[in-house]
Protein backbone atom coordinates (compact mmCIF):
# COMPACT_ATOMS: atom_id res chain seq x y z
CA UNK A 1 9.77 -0.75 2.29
CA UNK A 2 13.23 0.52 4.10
CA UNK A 3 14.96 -2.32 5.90
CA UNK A 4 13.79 -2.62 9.66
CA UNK A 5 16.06 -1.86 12.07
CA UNK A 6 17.36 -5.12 14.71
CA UNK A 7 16.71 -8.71 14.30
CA UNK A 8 14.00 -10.75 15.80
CA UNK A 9 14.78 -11.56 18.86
CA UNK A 10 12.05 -14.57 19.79
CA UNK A 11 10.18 -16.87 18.06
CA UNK A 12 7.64 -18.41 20.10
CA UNK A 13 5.17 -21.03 19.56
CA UNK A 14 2.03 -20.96 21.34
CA UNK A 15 0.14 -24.44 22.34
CA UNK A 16 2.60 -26.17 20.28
CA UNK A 17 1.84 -24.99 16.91
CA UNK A 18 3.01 -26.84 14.17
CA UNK A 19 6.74 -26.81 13.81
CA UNK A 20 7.51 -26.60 10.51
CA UNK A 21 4.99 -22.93 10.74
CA UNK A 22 7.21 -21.77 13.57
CA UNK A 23 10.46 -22.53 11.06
CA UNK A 24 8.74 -20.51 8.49
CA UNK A 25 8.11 -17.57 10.59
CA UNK A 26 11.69 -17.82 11.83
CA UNK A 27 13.20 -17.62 8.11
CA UNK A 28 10.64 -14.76 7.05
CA UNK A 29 10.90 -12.55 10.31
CA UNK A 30 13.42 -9.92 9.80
CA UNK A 31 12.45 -7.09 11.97
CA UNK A 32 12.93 -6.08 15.78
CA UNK A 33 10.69 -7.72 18.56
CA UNK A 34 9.03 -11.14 19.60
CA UNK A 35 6.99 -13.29 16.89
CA UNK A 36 4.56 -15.91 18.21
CA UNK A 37 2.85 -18.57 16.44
CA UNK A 38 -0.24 -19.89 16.99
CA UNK A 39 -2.00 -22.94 14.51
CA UNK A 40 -5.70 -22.83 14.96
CA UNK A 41 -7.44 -26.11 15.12
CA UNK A 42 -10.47 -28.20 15.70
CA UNK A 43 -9.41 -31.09 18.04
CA UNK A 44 -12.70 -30.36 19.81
CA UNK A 45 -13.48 -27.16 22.70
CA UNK A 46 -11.43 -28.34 25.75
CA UNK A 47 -8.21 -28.67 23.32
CA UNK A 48 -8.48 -25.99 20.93
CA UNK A 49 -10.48 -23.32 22.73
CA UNK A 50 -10.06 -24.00 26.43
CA UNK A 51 -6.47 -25.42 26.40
CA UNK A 52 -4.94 -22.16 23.66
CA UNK A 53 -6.49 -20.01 25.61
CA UNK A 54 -4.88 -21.04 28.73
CA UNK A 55 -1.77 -21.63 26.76
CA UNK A 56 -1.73 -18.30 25.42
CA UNK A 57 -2.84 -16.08 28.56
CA UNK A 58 0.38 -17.50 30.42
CA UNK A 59 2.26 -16.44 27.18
CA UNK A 60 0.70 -13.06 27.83
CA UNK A 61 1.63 -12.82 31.33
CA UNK A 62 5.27 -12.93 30.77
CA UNK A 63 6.97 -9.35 30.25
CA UNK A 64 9.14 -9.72 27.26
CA UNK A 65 10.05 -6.57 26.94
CA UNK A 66 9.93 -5.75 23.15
CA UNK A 67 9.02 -3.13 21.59
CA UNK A 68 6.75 -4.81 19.01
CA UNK A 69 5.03 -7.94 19.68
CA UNK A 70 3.28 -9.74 16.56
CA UNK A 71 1.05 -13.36 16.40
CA UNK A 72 1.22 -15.26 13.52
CA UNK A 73 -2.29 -16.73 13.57
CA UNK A 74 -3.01 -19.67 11.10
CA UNK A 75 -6.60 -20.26 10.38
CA UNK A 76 -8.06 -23.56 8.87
CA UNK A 77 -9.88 -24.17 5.40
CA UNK A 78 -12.60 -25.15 6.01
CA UNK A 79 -13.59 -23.34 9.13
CA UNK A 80 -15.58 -24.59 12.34
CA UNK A 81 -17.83 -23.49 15.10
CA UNK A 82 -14.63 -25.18 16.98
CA UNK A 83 -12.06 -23.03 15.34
CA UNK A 84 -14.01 -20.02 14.70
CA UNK A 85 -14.68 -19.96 18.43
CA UNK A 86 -10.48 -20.70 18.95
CA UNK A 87 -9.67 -17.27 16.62
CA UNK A 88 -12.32 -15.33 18.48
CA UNK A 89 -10.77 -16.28 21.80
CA UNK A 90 -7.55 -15.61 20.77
CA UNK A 91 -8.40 -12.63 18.86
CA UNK A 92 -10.12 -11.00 22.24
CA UNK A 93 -6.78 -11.80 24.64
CA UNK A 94 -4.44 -10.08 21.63
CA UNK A 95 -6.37 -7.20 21.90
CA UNK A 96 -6.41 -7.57 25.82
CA UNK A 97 -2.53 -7.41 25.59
CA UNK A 98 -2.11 -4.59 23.22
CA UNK A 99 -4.39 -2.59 25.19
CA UNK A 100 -2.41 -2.85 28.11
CA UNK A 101 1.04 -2.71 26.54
CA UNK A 102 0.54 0.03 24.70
CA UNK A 103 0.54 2.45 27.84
CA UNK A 104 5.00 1.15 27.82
CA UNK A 105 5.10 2.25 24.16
CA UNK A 106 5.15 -1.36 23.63
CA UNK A 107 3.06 -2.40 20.12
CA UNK A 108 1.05 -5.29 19.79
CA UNK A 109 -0.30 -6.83 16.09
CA UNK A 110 -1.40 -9.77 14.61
CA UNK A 111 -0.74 -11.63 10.99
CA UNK A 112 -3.92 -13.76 10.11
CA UNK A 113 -3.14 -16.43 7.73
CA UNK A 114 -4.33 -19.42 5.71
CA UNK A 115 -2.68 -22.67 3.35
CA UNK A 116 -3.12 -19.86 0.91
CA UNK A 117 -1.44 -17.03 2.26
CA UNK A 118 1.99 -16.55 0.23
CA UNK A 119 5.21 -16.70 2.31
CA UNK A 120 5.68 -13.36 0.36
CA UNK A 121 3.32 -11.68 2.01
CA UNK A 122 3.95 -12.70 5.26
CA UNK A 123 7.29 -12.15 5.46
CA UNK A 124 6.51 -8.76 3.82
CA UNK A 125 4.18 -8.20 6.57
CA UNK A 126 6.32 -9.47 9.85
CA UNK A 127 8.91 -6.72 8.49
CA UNK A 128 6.67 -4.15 8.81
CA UNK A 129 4.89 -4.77 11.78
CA UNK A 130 8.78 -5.20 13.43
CA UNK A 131 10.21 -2.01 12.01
CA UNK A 132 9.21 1.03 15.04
CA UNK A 133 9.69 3.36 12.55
CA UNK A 134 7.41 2.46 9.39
CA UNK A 135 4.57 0.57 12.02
CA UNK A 136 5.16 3.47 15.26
CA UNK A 137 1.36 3.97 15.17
CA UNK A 138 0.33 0.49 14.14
CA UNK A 139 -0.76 -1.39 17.33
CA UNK A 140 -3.74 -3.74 18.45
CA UNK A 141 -4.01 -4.27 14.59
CA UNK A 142 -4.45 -7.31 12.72
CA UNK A 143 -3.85 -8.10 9.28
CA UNK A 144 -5.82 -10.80 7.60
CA UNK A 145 -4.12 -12.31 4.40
CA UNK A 146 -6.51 -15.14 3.93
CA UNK A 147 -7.71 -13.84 0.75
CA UNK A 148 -5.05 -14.46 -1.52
CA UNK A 149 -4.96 -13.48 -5.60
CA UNK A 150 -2.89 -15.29 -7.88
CA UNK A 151 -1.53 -12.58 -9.66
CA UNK A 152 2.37 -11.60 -9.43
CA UNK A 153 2.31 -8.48 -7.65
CA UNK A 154 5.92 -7.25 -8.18
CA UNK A 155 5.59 -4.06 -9.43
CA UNK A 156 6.08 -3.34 -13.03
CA UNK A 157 8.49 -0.26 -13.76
CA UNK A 158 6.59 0.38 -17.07
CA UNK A 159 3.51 1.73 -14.94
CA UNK A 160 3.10 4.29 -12.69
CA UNK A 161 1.71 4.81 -9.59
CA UNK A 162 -1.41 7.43 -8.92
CA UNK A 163 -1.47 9.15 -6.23
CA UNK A 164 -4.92 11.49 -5.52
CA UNK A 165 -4.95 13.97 -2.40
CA UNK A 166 -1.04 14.41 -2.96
CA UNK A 167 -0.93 18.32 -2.45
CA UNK A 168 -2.20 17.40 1.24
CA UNK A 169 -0.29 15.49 3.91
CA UNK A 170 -1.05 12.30 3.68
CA UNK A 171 -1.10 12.08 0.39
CA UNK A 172 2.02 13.85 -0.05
CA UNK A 173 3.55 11.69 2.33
CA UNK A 174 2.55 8.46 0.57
CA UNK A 175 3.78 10.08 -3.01
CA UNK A 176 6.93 11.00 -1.45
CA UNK A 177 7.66 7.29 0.15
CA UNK A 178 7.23 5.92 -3.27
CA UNK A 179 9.70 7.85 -5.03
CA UNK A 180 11.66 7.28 -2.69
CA UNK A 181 11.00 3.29 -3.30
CA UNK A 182 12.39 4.22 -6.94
CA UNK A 183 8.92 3.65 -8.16
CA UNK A 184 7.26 6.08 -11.24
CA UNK A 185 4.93 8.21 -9.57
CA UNK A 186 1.97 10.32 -11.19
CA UNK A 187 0.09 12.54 -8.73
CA UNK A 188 -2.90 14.93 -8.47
CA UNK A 189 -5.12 17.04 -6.44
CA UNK A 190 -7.11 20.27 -6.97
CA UNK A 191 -5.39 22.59 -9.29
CA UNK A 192 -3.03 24.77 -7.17
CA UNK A 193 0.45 26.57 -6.45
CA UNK A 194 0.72 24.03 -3.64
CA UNK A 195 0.25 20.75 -6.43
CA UNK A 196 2.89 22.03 -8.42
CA UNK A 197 5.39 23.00 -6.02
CA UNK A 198 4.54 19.19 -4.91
CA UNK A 199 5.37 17.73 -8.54
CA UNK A 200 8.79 20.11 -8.64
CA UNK A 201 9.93 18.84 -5.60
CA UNK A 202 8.87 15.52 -6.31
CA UNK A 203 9.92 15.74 -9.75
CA UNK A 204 6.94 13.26 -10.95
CA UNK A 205 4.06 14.61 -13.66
CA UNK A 206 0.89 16.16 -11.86
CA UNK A 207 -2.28 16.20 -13.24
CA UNK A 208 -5.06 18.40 -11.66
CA UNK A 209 -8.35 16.77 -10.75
CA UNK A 210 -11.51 17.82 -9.46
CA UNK A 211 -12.67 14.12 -8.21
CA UNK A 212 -16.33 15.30 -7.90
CA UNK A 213 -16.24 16.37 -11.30
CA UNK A 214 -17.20 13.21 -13.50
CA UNK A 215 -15.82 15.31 -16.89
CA UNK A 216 -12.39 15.70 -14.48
CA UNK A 217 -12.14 12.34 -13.35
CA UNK A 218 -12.47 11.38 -17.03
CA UNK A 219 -9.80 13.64 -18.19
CA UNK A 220 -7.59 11.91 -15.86
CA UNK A 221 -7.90 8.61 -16.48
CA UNK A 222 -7.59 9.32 -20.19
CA UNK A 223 -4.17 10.91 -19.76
CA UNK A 224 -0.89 10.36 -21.49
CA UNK A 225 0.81 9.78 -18.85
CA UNK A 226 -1.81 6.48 -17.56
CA UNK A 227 -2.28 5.26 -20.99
CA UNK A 228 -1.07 2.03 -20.55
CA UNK A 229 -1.76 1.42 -17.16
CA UNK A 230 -1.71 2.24 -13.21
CA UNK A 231 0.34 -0.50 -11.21
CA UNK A 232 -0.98 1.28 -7.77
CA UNK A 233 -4.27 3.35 -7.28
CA UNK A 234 -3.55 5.41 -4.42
CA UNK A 235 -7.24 7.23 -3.50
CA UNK A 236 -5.65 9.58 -0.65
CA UNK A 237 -8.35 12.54 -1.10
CA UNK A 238 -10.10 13.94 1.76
CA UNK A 239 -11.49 17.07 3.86
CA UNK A 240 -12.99 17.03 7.00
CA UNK A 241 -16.85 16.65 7.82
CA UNK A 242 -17.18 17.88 11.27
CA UNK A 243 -20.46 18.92 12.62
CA UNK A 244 -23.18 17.80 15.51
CA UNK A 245 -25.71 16.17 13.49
CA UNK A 246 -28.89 18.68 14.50
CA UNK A 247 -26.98 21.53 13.27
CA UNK A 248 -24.32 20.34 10.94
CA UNK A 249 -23.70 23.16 8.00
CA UNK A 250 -25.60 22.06 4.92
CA UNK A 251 -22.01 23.01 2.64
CA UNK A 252 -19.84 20.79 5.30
CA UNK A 253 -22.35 18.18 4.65
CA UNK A 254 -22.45 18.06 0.95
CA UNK A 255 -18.91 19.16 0.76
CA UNK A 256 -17.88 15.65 3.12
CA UNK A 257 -19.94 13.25 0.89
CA UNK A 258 -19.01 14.85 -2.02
CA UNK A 259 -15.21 14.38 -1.61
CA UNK A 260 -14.67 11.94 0.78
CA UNK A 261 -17.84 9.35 -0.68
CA UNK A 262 -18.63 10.14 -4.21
CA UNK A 263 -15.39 11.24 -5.00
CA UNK A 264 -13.83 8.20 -4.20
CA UNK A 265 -16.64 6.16 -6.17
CA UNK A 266 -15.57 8.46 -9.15
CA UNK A 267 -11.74 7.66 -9.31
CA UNK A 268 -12.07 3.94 -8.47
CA UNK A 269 -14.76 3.61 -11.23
CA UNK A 270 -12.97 5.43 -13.61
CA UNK A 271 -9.60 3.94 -13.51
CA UNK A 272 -10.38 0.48 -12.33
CA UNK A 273 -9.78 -0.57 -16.10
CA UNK A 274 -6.51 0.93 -16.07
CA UNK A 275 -5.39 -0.86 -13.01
CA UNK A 276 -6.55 -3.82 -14.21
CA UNK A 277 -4.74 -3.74 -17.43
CA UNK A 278 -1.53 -3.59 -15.19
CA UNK A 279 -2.69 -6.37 -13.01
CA UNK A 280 -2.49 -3.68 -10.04
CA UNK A 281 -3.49 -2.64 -6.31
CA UNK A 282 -5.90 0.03 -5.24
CA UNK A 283 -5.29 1.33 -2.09
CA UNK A 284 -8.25 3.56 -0.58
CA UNK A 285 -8.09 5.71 2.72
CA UNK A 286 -10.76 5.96 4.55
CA UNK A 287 -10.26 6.21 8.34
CA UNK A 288 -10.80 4.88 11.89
CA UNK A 289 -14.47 6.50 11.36
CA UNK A 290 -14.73 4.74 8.84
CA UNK A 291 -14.84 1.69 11.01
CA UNK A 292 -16.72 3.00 14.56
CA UNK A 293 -19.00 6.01 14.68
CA UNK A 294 -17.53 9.48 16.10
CA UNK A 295 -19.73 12.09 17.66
CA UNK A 296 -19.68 14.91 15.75
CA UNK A 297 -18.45 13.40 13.18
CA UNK A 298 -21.32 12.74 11.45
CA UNK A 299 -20.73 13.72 7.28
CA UNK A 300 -17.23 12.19 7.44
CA UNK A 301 -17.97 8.48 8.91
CA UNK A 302 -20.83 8.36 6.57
CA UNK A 303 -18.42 8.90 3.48
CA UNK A 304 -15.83 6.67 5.13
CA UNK A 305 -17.79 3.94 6.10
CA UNK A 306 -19.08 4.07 2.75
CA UNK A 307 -15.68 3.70 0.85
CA UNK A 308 -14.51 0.54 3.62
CA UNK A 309 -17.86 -1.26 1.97
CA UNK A 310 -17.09 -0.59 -1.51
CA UNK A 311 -13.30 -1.69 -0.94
CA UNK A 312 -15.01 -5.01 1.13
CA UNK A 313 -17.21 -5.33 -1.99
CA UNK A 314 -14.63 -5.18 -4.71
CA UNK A 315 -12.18 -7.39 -2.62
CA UNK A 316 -14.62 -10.17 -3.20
CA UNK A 317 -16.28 -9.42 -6.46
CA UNK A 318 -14.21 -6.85 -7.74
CA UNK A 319 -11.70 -7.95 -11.22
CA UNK A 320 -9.83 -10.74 -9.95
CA UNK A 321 -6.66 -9.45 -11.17
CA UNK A 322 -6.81 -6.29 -9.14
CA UNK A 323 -6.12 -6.49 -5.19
CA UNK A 324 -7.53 -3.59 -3.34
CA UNK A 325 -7.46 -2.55 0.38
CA UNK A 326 -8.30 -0.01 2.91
CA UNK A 327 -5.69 1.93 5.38
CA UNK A 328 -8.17 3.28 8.10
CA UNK A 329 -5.94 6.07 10.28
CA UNK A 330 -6.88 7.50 13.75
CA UNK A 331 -5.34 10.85 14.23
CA UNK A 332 -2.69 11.74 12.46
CA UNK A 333 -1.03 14.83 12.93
CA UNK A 334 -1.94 17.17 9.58
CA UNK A 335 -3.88 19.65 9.24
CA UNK A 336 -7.09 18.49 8.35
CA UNK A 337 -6.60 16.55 11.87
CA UNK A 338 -6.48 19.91 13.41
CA UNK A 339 -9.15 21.27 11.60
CA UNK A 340 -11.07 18.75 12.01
CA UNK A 341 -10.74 18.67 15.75
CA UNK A 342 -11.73 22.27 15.50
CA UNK A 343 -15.41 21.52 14.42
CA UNK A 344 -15.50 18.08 16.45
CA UNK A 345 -14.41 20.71 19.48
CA UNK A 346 -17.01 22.86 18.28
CA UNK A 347 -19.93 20.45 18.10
CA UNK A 348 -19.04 19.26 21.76
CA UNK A 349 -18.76 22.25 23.44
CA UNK A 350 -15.24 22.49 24.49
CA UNK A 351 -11.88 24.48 23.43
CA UNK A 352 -9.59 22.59 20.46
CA UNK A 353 -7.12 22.51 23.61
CA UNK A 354 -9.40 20.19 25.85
CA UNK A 355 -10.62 18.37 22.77
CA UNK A 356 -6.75 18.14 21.26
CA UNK A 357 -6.06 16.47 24.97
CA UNK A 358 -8.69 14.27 25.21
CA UNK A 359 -8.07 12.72 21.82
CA UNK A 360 -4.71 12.52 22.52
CA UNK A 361 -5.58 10.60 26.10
CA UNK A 362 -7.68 7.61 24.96
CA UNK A 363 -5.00 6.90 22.57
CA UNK A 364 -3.31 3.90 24.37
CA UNK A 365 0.05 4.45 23.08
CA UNK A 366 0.13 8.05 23.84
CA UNK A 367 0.78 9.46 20.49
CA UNK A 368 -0.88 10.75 17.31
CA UNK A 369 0.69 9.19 13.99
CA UNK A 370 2.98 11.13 11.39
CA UNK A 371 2.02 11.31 7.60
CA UNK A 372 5.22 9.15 7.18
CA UNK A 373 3.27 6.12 9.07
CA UNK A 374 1.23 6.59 6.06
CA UNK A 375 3.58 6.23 3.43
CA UNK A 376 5.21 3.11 4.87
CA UNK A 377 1.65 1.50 5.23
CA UNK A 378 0.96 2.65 1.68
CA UNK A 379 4.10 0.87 0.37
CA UNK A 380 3.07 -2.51 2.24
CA UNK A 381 -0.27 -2.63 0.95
CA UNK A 382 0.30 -1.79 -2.79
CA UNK A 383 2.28 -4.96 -3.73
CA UNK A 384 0.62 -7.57 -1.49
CA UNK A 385 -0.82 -10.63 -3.21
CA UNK A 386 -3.72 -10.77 -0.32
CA UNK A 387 -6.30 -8.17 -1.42
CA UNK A 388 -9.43 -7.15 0.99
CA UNK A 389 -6.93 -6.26 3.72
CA UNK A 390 -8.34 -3.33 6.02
CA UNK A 391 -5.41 -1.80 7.73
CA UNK A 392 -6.05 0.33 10.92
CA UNK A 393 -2.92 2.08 12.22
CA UNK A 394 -4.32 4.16 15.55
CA UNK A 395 -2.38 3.43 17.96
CA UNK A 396 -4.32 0.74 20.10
CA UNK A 397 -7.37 3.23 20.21
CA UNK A 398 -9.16 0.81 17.63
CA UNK A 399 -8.53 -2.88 18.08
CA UNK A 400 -9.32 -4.53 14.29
């Protein structure tokens, strides 16, 4: 990830969380905004739900100013009804606060952590969130590292990251931010003029992959070129899916679960071995309907809720030496957003202008994300040690 631009400029602790926490956070944090830290605890309801939430709502009230605004939120092992009540309170004013800072362009996110969260990640993680460039859509999110692997996950140079979907714009993006990491990059897609020209300016091997095809999907993971290994899966396929449910096109149907469900079952199945054998990350994109129902949206959630469980479901009994995540985008501006606002427009009744501007207004911070969002999300999740994290960049609209 690029170095974020400005220092922190506050480290807060909230309800006097424990100090030597708050000097962690304050060696780690090297991007732009206010940090606050917040140690969860069972000292019984009046203390540690009643008393942080007081604690923290006064926090709240006070304008800082900053652009980006993340809580460092330690959890204990074992839990408690006492401290799983604390996170949820907390939890619901953090997502109070983004929601109503993200009108000032103002970003809001939180870091959850345990005793087994490496300082690694959250360092890695506090320079994200704080850089306005890499996390510009990334607000009302929250990042849960809890679920830690043991493996090393500095990338090895001898294997090569696979990127799917890279002729399109998201994928493309993500390809292009890892070459530009210095990182070996493989990438594929449907065979095409627009794959190649990809690969030439990329100058990176592409392979050409029908991911519904199992006899493709085979081909691929048997290539040269991933022999040894994949240190990153990348699974950045996709089309669009729009449709009313009582008249949805049979072909848009099929075509949605084909690519966006199946084929993503086909690639992760295939070349889980191979990331293994690196000791690797999958990454997996799926969406923001992959996480709440859209109307007329109806094909596409179904495939994208469908690859958050199987991410969830390797994440916990998945190989242990593989860490996988999801990165669940609202809009971002590509074409497949606009065409898939087109049939969402469609199945509502309106022009793409009206449904373009009412997309655009329940977004709290204002904006639609840029395929480069993408790529500097893509880079943070592929080398965490946490693995099951569900990343949600939309710009407030979805508070995870």
């Amino acid at each position: 990830m690029n170095d974020p631009k400005g220092t922190i400029s506050v480290v807060t602790s909230i309800h006097d969380a424990d100090a030597d926490l708050v000097e962690l956070v304050r060696k780690l944090a090297t991007g732009s905004g206010e940090v606050a830290v917040i140690d969860i605890t069972d000292l019984g309801w009046l203390e540690s739900v009643e008393g942080l939430s007081r604690d923290l709502l006064e926090h709240l009230a006070k304008e800082s100013g900053a652009s980006s605004t993340t809580f460092v939120i330690r959890f204990p092992t074992p839990s408690t009804l006492v401290s799983d009540a604390a996170l949820a309170a907390v939890q619901g004013s953090v997502g109070v606060a983004a929601l109503e800072a993200a009108p000032a362009g103002q970003r809001v996110n939180s870091i959850l952590i345990s005793s087994d969260t490496t300082d690694r990640d959250l360092g890695e993680v506090l320079a994200y969130l704080g850089d306005d460039e890499a996390a510009g859509f990334t607000a009302g999110a929250t990042l849960d590292l809890r679920l830690t692997r043991t493996v090393d996950p500095v990338a090895d140079e001898r294997f090569p990251i696979l990127v799917t979907g890279a002729a399109g714009g998201l994928g493309g993006a993500v390809a292009r931010a890892f070459v530009a990491a210095g990182r070996q990059v493989v990438i594929s897609d449907l065979a095409s003029d627009a794959l190649n020209a990809q690969a030439t300016r990329l100058g990176v091997t592409a392979i050409a992959c029908d991911v519904t095809s199992p006899a493709d999907v085979a081909a691929l993971a048997a290539h040269p070129a991933l022999a040894n290994g994949i240190s990153s899966l990348q699974v950045l396929h996709g089309v669009g899916g729009a449709g009313a449910l009582n008249d949805l096109d049979d072909g848009v149907r099929e075509r949605s679960l084909r690519i966006n469900g199946t084929g993503v079952w086909n690639v992760v199945d295939a070349l889980l071995p191979a990331v293994a054998s690196a000791t690797g990350s999958i990454v997996v994109l799926s969406s923001q309907a992959g996480l709440i129902a859209e109307p007329g949206n109806g094909a596409y959630c179904a495939a994208k809720f469908a690859a958050v469980g199987l991410v969830r479901a390797l994440a916990t009994n998945g190989p242990t030496n593989v860490r996988v995540h999801t990165l669940c985008p609202g809009p971002i501006d590509t074409p497949l957003m606009r065409n898939a606002f087109a049939g969402m427009a469609e199945a509502a009744g309106i022009s793409y202008d009206d449904y373009h501007a009412q997309r655009l207004s329940v977004i709290p911070l204002g904006r639609f994300g840029q395929p480069e969002h993408m790529g500097a999300a893509a880079l943070l999740l592929s080398d965490l040690n946490a693995t099951g994290v569900t990343l949600a960049p939309t710009g407030a609209f979805l508070l995870t």
